[in-house]
N, C-alpha and C. Protein backbone atom coordinates (compact mmCIF):
# COMPACT_ATOMS: atom_id res chain seq x y z
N UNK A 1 -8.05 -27.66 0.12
CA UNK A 1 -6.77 -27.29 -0.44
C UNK A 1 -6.01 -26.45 0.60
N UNK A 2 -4.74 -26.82 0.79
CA UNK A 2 -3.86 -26.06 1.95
C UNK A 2 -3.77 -24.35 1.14
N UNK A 3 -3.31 -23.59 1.98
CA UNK A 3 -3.43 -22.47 2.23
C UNK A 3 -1.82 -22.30 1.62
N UNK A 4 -1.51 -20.87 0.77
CA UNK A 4 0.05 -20.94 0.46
C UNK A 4 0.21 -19.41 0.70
N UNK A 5 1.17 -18.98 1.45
CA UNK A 5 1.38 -17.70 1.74
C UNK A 5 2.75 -17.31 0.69
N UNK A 6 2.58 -16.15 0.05
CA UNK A 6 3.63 -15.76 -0.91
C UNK A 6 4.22 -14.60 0.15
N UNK A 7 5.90 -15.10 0.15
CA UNK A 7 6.60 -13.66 1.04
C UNK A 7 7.73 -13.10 -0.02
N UNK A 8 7.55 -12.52 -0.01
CA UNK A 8 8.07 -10.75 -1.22
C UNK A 8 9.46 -10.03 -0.47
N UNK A 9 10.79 -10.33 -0.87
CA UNK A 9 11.77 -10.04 -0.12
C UNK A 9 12.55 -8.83 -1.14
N UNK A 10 12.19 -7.42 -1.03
CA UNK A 10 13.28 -6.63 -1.87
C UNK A 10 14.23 -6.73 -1.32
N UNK A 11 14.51 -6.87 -2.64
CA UNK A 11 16.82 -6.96 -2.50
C UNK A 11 17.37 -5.85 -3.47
N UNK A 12 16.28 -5.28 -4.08
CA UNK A 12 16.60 -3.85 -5.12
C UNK A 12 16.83 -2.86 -4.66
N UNK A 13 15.73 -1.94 -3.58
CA UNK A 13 15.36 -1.21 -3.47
C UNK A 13 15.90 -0.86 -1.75
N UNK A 14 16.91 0.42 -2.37
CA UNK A 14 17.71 0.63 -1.11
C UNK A 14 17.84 1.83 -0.84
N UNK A 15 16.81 2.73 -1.26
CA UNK A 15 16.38 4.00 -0.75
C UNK A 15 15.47 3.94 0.60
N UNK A 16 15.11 4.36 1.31
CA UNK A 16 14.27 4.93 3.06
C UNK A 16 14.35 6.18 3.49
N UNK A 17 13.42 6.80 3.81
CA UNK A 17 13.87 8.12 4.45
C UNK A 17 13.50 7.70 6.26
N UNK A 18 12.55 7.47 6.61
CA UNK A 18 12.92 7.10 7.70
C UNK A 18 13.50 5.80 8.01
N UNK A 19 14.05 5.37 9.35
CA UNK A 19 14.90 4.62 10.14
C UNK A 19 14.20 3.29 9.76
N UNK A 20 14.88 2.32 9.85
CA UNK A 20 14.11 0.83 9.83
C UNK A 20 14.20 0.55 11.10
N UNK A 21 12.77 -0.61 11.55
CA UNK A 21 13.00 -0.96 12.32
C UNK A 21 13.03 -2.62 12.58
N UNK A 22 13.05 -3.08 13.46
CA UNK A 22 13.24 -4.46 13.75
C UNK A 22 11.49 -5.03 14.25
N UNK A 23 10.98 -5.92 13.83
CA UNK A 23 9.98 -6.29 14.59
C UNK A 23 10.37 -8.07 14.67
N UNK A 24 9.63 -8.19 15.56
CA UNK A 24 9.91 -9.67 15.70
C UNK A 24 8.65 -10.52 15.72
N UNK A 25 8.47 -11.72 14.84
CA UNK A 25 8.29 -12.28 14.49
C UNK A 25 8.24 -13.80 14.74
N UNK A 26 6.66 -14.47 15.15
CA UNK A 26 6.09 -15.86 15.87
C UNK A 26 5.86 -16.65 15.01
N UNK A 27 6.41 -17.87 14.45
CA UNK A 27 5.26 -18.84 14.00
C UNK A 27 5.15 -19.83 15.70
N UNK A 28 4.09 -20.49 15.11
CA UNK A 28 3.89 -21.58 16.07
C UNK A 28 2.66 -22.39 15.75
N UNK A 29 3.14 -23.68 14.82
CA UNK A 29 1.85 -24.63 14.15
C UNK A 29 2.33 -25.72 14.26
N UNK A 30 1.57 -26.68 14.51
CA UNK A 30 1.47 -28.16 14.40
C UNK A 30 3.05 -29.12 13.73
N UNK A 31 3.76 -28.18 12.55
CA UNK A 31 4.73 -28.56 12.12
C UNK A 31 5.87 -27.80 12.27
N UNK A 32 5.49 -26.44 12.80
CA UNK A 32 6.69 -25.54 13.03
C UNK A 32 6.63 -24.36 14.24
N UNK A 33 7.85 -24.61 14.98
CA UNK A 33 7.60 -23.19 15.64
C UNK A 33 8.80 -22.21 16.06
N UNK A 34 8.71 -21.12 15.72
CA UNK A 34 9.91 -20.49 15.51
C UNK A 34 9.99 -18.68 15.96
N UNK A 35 10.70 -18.57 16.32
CA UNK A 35 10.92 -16.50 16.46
C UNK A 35 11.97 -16.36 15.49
N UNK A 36 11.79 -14.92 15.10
CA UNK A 36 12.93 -14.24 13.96
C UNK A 36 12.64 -12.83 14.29
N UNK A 37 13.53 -11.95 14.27
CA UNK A 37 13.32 -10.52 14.05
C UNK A 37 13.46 -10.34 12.88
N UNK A 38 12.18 -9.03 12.24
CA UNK A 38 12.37 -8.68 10.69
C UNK A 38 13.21 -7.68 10.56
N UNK A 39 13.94 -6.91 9.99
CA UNK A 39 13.57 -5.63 9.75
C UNK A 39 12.75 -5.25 8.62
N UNK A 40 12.30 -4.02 9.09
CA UNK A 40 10.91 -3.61 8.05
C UNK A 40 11.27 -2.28 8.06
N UNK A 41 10.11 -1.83 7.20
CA UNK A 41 9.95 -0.03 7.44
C UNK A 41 8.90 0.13 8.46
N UNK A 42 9.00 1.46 8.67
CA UNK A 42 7.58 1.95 9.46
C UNK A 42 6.78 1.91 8.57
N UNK A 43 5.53 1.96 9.09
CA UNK A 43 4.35 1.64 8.33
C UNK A 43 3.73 2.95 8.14
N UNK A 44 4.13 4.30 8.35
CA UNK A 44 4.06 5.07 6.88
C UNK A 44 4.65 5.49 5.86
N UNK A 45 5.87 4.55 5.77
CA UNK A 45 6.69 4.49 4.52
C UNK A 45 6.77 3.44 4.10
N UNK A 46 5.89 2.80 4.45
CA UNK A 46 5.15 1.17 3.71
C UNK A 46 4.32 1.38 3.29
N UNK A 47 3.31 2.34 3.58
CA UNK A 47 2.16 2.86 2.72
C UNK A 47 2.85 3.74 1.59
N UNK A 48 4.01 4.51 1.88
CA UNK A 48 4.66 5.17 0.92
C UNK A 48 4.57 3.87 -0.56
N UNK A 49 5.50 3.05 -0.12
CA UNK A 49 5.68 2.29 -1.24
C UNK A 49 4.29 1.46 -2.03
N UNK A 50 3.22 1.47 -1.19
CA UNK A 50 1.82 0.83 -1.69
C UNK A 50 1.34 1.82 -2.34
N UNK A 51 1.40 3.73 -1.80
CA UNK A 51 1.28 4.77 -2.90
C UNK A 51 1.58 4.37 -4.16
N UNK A 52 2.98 4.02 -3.91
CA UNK A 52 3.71 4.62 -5.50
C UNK A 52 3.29 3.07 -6.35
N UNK A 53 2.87 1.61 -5.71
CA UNK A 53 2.74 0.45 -6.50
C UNK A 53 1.34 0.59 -7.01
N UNK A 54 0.75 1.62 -6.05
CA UNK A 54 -1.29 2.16 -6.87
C UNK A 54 -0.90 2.24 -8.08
N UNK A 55 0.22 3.33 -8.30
CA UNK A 55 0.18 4.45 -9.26
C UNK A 55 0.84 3.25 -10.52
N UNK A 56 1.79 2.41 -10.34
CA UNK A 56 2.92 1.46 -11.18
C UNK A 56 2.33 0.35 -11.70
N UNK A 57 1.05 -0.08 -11.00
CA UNK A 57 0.79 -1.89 -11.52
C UNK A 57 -0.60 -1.94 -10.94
N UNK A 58 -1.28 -2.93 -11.72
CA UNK A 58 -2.85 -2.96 -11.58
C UNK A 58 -3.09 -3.98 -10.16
N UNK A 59 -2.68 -3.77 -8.97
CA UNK A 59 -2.96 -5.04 -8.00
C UNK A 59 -3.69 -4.23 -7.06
N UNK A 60 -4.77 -4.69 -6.81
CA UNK A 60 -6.53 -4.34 -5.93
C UNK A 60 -5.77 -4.41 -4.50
N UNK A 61 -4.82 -5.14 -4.18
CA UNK A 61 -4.14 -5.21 -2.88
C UNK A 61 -3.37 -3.96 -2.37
N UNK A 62 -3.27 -3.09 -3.07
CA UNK A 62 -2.68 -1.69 -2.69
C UNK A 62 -3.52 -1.05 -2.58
N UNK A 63 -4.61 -0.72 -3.27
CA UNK A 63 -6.02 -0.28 -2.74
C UNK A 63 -6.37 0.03 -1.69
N UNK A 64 -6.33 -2.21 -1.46
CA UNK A 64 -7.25 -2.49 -0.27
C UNK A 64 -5.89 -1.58 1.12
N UNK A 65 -4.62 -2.12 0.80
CA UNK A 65 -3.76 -1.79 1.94
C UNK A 65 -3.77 -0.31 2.64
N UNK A 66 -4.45 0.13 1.26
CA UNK A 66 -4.01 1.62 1.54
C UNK A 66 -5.66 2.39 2.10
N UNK A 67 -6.70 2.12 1.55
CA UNK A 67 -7.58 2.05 2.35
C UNK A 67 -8.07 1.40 3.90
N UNK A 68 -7.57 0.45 3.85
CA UNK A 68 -7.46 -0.33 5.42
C UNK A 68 -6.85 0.60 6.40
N UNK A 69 -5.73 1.01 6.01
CA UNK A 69 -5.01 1.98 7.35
C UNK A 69 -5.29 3.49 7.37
N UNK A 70 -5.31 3.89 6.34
CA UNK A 70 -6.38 5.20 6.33
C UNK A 70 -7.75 4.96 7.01
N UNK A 71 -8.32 4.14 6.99
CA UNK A 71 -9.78 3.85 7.34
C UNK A 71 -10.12 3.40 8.54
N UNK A 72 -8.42 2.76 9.37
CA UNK A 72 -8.49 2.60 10.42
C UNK A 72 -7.89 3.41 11.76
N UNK A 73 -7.37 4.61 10.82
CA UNK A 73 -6.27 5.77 11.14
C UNK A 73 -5.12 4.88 11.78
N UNK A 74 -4.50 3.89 10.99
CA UNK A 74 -3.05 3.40 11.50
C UNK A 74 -1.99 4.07 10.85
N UNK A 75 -1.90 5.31 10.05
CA UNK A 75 -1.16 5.98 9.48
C UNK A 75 -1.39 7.51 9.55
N UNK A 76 -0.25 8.15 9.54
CA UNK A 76 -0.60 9.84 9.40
C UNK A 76 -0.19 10.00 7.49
N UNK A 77 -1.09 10.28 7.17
CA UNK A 77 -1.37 10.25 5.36
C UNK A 77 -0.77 11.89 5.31
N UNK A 78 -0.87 12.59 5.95
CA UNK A 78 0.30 13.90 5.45
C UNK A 78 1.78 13.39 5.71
N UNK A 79 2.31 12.65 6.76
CA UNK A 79 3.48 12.08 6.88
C UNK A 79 3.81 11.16 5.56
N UNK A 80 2.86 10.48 5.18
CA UNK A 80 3.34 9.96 4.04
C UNK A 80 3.09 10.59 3.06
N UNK A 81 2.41 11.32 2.70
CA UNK A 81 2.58 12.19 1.51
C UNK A 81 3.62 13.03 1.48
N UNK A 82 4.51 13.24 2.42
CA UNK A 82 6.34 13.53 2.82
C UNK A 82 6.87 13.15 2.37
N UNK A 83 6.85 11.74 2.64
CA UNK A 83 8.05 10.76 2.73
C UNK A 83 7.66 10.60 0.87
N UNK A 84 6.28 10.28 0.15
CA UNK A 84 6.12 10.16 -1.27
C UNK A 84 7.09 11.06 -1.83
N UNK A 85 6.66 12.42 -1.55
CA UNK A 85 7.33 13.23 -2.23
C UNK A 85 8.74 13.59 -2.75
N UNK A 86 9.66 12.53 -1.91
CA UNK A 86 10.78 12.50 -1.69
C UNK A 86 11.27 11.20 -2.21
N UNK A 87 10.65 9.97 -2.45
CA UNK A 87 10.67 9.16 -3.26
C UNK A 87 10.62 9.20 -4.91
N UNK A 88 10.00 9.97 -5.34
CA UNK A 88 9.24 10.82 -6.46
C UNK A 88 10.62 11.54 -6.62
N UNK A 89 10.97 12.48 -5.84
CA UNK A 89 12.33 13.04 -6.40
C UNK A 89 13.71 12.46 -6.45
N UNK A 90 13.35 10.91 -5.78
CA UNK A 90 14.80 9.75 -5.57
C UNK A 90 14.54 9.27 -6.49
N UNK A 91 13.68 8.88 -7.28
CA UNK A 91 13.43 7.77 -8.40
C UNK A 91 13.08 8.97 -9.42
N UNK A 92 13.09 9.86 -9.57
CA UNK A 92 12.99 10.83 -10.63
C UNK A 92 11.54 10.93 -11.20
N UNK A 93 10.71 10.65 -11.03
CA UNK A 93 9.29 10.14 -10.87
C UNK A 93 8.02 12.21 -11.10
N UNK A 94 7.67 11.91 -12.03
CA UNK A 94 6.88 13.53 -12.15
C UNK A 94 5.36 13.35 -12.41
N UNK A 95 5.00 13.17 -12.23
CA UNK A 95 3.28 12.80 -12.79
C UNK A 95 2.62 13.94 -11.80
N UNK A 96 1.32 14.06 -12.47
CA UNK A 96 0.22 15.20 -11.62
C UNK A 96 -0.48 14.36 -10.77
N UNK A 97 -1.70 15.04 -9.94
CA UNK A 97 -2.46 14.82 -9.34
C UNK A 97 -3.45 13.77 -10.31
N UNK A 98 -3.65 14.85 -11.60
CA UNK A 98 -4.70 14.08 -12.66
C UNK A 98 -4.09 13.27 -13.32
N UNK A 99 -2.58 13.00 -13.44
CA UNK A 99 -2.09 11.91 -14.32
C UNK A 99 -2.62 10.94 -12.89
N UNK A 100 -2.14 10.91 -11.59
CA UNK A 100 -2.60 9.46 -10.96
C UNK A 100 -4.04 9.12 -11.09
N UNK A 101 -4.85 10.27 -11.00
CA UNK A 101 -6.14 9.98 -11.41
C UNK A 101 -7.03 9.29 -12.35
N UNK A 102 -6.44 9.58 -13.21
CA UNK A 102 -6.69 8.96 -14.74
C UNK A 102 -6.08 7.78 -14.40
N UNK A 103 -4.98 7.41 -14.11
CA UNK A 103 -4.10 5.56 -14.17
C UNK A 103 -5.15 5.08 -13.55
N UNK A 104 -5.46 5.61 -12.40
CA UNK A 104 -6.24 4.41 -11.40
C UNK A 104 -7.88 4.78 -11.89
N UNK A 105 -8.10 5.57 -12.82
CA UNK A 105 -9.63 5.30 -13.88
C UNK A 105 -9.55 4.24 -14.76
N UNK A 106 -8.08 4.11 -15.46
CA UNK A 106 -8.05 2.95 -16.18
C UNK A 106 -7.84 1.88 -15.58
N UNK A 107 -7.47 1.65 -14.44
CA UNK A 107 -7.15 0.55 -13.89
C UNK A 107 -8.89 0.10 -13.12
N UNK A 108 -9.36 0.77 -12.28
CA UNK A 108 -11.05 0.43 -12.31
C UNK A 108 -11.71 -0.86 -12.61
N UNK A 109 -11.74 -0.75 -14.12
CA UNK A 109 -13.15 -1.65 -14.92
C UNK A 109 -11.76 -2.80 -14.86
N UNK A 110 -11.23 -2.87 -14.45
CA UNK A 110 -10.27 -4.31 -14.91
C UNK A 110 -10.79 -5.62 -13.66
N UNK A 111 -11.38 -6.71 -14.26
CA UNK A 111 -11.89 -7.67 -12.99
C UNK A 111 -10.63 -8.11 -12.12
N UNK A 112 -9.67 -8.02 -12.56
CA UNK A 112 -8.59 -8.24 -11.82
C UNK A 112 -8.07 -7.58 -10.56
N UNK A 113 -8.22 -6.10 -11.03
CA UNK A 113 -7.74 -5.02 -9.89
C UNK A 113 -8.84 -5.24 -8.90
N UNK A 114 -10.41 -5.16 -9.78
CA UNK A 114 -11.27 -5.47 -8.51
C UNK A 114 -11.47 -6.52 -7.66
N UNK A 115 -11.27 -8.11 -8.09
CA UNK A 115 -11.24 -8.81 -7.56
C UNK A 115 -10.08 -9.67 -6.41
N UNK A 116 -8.49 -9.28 -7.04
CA UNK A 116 -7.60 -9.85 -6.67
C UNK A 116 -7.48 -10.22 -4.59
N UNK A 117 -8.40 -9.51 -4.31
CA UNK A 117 -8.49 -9.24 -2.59
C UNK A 117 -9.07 -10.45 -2.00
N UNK A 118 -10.04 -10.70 -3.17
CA UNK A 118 -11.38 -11.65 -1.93
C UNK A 118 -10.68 -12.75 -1.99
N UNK A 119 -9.90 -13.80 -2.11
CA UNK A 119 -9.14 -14.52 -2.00
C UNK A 119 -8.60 -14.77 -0.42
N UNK A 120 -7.63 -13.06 -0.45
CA UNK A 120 -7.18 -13.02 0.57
C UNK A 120 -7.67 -12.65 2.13
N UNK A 121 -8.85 -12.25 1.87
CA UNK A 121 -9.37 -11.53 2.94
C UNK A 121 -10.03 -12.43 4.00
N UNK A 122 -9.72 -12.13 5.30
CA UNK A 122 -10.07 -12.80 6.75
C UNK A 122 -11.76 -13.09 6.73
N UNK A 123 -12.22 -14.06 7.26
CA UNK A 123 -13.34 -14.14 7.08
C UNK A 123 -14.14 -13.10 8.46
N UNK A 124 -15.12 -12.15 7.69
CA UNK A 124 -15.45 -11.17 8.58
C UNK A 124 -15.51 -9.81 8.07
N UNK A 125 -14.27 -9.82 7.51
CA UNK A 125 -13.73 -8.42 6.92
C UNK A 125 -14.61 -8.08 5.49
N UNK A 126 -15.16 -6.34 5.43
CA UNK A 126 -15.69 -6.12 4.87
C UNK A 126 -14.91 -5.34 3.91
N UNK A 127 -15.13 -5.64 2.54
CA UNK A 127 -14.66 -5.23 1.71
C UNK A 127 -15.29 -4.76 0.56
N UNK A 128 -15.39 -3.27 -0.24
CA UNK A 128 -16.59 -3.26 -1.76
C UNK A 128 -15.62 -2.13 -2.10
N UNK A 129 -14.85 -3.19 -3.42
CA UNK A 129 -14.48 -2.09 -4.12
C UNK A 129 -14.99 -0.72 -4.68
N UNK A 130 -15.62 -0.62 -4.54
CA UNK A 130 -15.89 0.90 -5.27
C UNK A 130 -16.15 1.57 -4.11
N UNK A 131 -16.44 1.34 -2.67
CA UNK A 131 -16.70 2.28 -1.82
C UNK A 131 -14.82 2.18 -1.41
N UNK A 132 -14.40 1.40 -1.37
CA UNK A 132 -12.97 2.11 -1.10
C UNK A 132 -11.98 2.61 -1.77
N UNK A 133 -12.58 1.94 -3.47
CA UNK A 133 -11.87 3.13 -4.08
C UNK A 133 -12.24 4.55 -4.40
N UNK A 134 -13.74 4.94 -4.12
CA UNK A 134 -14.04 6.39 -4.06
C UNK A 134 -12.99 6.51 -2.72
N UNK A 135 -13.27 6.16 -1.08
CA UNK A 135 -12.48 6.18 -0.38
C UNK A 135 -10.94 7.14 -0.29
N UNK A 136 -10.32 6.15 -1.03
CA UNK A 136 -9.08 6.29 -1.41
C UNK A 136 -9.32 7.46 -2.41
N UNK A 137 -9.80 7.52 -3.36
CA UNK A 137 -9.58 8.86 -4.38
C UNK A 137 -9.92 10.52 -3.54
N UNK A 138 -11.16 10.04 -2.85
CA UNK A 138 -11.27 11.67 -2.51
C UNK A 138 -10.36 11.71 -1.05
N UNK A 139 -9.74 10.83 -0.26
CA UNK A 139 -9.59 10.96 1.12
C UNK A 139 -7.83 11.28 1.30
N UNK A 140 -7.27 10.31 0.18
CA UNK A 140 -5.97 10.30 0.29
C UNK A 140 -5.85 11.24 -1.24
N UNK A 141 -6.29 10.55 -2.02
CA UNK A 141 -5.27 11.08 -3.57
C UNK A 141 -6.06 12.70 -3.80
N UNK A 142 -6.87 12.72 -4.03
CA UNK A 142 -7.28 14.59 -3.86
C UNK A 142 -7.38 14.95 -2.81
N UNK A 143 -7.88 14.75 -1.51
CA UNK A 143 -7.44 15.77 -0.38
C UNK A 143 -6.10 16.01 0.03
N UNK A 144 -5.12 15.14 -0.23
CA UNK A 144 -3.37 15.12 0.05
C UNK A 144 -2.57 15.46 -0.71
N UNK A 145 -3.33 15.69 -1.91
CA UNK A 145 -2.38 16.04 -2.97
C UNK A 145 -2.97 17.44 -3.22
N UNK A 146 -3.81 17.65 -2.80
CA UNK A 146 -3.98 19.35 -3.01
C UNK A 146 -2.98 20.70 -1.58
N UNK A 147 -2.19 19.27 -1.14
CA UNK A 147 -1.82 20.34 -0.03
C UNK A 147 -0.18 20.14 -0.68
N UNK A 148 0.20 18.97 -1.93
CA UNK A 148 1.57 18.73 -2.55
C UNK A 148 1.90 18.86 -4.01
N UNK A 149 2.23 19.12 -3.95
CA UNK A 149 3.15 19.11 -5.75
C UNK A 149 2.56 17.20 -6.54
N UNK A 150 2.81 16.68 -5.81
CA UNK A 150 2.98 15.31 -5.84
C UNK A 150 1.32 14.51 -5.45
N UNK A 151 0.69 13.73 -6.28
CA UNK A 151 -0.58 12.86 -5.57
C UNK A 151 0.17 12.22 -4.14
């Protein structure tokens, strides 16, 4: 069965605190080949927004996103716990440390949140939910949020 890539274009959401930038962008396959420049965010206010989609909707892919670059140090996680905090006060947004805590306890036992990844994942790449969501709970959401108002 061919392979189907889903691409996700906000056209809502027109808040940023930092600058966008441009990256540019290769295909090149058998039926197509092409350059485009994107613009995007930086990628610790792309983790910003995978923060706040942990906290909003049950998808194991914010998890995984947000453990991957923490885990690979491709992000400064006090920089984005900045830029959160300021999102949180753009979208009017108040929850505790223990209200995110508790969402993502209920979200847990759901086979969905845990499974939705292995689908997507490169062959190679190691992945176990529960070691990256302890991960994620003690590394980002209680060690970062004990230095903010905000998880």
């Amino acid at each position: 069965m061919p392979a189907k890539l889903k691409i996700e274009i906000n056209t809502t959401e027109h808040f940023q605190v930092l600058p966008l930038k441009t990256v540019p962008f290769t295909v090149a396959s058998d039926w197509y080949n092409g350059v485009s420049n994107i613009i995007t965010y930086e990628l610790d206010e792309l983790m910003v927004t995978k923060l706040r989609a942990l906290y909003q909707r049950r998808k194991g892919r914010d998890l995984f996103d947000l453990w991957f670059v923490v885990q690979n140090n491709l992000i400064n996680v006090d920089r984005v716990f900045e830029i959160f905090k300021k999102y949180c006060a753009n979208d009017n947004y108040h929850f505790s440390r223990d209200e995110f805590l508790k969402n993502l306890e209920l979200k847990r036992n759901h086979q969905a949140f845990q499974s939705d990844m292995h689908v997507l994942l490169p062959v190679g790449l190691n992945w176990n939910f529960e070691e990256a969501y302890q991960f994620v709970v003690d590394n980002v959401i209680i060690a970062k949020s004990q230095q903010t108002s905000q998880p």
